[in-house]
N, C-alpha and C. Protein backbone atom coordinates (compact mmCIF):
# COMPACT_ATOMS: atom_id res chain seq x y z
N UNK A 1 -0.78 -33.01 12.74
CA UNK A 1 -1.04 -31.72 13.37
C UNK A 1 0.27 -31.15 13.88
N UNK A 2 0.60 -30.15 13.60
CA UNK A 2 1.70 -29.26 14.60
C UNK A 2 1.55 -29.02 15.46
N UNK A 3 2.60 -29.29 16.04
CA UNK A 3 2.44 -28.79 17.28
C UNK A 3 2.32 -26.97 17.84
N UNK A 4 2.62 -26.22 16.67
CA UNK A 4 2.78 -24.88 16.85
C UNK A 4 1.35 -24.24 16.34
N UNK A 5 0.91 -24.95 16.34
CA UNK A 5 -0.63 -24.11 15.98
C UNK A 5 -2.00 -25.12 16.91
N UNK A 6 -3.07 -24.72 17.03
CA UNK A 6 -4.00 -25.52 17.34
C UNK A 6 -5.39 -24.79 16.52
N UNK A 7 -5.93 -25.74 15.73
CA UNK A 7 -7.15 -25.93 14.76
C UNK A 7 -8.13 -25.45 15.76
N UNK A 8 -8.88 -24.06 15.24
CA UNK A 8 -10.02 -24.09 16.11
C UNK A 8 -9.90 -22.83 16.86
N UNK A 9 -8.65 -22.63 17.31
CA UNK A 9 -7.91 -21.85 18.36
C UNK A 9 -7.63 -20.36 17.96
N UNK A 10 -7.78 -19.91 16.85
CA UNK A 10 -7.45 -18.91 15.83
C UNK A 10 -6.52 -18.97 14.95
N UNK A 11 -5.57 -20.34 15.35
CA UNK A 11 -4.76 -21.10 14.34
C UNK A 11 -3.47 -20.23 14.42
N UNK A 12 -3.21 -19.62 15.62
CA UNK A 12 -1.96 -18.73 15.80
C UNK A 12 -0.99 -19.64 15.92
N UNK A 13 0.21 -19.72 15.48
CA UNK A 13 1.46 -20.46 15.93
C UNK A 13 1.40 -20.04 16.78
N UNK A 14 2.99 -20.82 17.20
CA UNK A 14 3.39 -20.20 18.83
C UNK A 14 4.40 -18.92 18.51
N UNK A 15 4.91 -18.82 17.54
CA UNK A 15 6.24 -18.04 17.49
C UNK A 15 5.28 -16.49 17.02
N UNK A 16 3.91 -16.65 16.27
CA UNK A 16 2.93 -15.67 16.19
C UNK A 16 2.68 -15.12 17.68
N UNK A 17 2.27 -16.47 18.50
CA UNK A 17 1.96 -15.43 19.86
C UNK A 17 2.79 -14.79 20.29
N UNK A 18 4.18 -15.32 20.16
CA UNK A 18 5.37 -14.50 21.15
C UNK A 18 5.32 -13.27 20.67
N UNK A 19 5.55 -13.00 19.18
CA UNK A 19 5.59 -11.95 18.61
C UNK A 19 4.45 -11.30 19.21
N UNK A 20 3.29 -11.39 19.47
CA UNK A 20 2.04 -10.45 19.68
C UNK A 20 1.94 -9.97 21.25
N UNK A 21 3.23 -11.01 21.91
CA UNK A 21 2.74 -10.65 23.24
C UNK A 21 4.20 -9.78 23.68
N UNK A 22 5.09 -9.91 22.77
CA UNK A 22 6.07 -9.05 22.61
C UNK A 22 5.57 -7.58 21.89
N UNK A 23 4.62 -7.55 20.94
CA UNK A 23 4.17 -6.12 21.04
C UNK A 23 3.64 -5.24 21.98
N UNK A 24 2.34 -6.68 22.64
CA UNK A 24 1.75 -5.60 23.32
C UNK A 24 2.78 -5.43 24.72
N UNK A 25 3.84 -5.99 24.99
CA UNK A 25 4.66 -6.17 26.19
C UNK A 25 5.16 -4.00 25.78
N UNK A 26 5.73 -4.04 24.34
CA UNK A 26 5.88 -2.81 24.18
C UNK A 26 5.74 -1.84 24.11
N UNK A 27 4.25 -1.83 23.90
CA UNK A 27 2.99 -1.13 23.97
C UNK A 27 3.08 -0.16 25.76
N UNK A 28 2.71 -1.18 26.35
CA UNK A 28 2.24 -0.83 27.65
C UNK A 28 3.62 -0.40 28.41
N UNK A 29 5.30 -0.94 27.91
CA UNK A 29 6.18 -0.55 28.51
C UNK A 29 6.08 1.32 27.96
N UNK A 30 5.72 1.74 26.66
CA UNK A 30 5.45 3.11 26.20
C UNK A 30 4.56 3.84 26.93
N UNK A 31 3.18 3.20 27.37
CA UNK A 31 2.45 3.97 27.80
C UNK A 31 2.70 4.37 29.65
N UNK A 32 3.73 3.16 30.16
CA UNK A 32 3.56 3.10 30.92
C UNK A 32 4.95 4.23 31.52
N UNK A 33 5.83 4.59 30.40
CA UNK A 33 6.90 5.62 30.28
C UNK A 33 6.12 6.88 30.44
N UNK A 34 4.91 7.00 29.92
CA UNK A 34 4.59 8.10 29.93
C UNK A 34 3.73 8.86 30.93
N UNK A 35 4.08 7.96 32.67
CA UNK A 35 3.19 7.93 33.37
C UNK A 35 4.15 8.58 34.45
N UNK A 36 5.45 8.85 34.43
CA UNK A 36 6.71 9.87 34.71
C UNK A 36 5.71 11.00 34.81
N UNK A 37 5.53 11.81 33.81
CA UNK A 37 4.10 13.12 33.52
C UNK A 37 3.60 13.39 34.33
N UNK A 38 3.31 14.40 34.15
CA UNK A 38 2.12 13.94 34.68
C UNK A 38 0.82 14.17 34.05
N UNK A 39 -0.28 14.32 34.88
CA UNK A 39 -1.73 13.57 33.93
C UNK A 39 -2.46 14.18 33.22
N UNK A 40 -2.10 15.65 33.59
CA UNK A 40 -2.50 16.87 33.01
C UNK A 40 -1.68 17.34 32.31
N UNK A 41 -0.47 17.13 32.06
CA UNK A 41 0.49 17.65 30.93
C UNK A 41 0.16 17.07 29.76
N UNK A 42 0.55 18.36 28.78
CA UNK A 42 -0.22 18.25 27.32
C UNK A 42 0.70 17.66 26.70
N UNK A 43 2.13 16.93 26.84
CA UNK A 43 3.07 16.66 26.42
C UNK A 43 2.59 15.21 26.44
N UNK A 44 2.27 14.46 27.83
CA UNK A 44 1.67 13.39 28.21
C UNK A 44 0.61 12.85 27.25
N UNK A 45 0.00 13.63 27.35
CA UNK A 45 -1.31 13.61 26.24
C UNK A 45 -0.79 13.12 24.78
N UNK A 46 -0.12 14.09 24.62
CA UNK A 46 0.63 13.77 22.49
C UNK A 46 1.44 12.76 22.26
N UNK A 47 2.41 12.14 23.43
CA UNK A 47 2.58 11.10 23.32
C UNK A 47 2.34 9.96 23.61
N UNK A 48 1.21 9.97 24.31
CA UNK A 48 0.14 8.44 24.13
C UNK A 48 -0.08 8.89 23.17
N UNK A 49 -1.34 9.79 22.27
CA UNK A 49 -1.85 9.63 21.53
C UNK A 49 -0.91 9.08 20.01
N UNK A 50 1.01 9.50 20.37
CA UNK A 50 1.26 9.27 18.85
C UNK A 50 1.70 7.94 18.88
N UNK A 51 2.29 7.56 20.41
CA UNK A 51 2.66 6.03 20.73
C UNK A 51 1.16 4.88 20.02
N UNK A 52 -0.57 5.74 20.07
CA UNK A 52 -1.20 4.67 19.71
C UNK A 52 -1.72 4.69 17.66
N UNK A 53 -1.15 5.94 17.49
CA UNK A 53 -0.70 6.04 16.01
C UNK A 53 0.17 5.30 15.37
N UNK A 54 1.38 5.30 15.85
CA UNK A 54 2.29 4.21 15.41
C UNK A 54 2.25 3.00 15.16
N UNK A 55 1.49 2.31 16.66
CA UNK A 55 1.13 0.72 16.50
C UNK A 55 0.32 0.66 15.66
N UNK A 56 -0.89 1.51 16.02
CA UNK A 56 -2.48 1.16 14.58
C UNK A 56 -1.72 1.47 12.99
N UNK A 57 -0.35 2.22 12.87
CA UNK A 57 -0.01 2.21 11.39
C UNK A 57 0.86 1.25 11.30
N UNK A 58 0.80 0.34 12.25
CA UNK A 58 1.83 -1.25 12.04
C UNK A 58 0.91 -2.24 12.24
N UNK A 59 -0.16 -2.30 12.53
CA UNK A 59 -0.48 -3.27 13.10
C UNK A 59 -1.36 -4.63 11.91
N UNK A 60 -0.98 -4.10 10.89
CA UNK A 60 -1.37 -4.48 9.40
C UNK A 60 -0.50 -5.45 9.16
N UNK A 61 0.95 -5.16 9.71
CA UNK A 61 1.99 -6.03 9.12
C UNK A 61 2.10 -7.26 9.50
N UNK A 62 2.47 -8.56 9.39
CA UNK A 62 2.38 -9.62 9.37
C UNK A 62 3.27 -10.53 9.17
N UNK A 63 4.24 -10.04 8.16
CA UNK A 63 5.66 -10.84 8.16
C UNK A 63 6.39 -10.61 9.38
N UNK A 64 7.32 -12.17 10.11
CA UNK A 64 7.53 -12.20 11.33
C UNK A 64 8.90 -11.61 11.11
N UNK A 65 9.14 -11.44 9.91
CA UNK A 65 11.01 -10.52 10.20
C UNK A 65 10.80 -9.26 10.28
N UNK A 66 9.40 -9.09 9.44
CA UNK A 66 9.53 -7.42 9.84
C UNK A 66 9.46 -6.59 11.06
N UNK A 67 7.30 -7.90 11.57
CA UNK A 67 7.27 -7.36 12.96
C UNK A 67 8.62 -7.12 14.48
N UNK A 68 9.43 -8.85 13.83
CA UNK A 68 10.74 -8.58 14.77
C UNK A 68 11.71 -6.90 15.15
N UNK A 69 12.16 -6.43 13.62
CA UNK A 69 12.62 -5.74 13.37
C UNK A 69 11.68 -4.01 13.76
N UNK A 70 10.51 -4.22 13.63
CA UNK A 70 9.43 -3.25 14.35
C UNK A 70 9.72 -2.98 15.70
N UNK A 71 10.04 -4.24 16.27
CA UNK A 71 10.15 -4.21 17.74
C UNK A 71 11.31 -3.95 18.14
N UNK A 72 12.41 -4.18 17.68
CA UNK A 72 13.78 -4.00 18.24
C UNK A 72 14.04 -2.17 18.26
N UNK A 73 13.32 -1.78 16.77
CA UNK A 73 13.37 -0.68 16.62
C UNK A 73 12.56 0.29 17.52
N UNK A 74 11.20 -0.70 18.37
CA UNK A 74 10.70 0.31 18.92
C UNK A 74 11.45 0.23 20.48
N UNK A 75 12.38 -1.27 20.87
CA UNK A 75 12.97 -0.99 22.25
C UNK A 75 14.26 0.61 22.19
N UNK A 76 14.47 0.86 21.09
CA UNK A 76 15.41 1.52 20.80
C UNK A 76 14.36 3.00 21.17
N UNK A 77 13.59 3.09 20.22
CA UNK A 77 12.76 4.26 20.31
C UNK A 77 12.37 4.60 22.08
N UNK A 78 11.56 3.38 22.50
CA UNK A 78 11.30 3.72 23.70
C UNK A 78 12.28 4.08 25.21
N UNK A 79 14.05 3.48 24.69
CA UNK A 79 14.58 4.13 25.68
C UNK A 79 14.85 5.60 25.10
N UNK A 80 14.89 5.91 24.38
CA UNK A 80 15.06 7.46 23.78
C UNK A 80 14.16 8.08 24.59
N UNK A 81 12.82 7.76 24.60
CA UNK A 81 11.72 8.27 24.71
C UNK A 81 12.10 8.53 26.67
N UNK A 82 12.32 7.62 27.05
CA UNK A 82 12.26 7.60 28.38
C UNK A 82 13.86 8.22 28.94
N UNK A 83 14.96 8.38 28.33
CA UNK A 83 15.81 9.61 28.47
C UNK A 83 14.98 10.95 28.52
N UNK A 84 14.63 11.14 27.34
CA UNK A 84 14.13 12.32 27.59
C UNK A 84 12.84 13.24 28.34
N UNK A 85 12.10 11.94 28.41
CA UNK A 85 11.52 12.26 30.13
C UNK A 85 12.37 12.57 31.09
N UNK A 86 12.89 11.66 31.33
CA UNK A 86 13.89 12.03 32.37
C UNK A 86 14.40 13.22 33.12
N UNK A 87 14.85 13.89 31.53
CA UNK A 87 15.52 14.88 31.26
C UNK A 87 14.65 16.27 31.53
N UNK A 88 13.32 15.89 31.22
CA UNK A 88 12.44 16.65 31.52
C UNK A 88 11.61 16.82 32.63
N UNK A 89 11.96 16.15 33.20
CA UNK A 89 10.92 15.95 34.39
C UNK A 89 12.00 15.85 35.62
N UNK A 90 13.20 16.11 35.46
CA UNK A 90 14.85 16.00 36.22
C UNK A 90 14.84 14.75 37.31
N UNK A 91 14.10 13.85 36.68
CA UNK A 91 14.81 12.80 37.71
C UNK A 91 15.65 12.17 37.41
């Protein structure tokens, strides 16, 4: 038996979970960028809704170099994202 998986368990490795808990870690750091807004701005609105477009059009993928490379690309995306809040909201 490996030690990186457990039978029964959903049979996730371990280096599978990191990856999954490194998405959703990214996930919620996006949504949680977008909480600058405020709650009634329609701007707020379009980008949750495209932040949960993006993941559901990745969330198919499965190779661990790609998902890696998904993620680096989205820490990149999400400080962009959160400059330009910033920028917009002048804090």
């Amino acid at each position: 038996m490996a030690i990186s998986s457990l039978p029964g368990k959903g049979g996730f490795s371990i280096k599978t979970f990191i990856l999954r808990s490194q998405v959703r870690a990214l996930y919620r750091a996006f949504l949680r960028a977008t909480h600058a807004l405020p709650p009634s701005d329609p701007t707020r609105i379009e980008l949750q809704a495209q932040i949960r477009t993006q993941f559901d059009a990745n969330s198919h993928v499965a190779d661990e170099g790609t998902i890696k490379y998904l993620v680096s690309e989205g820490y990149k995306q999400l400080k962009q994202m959160q400059q330009m809040i910033k920028s917009a909201t002048g804090s």
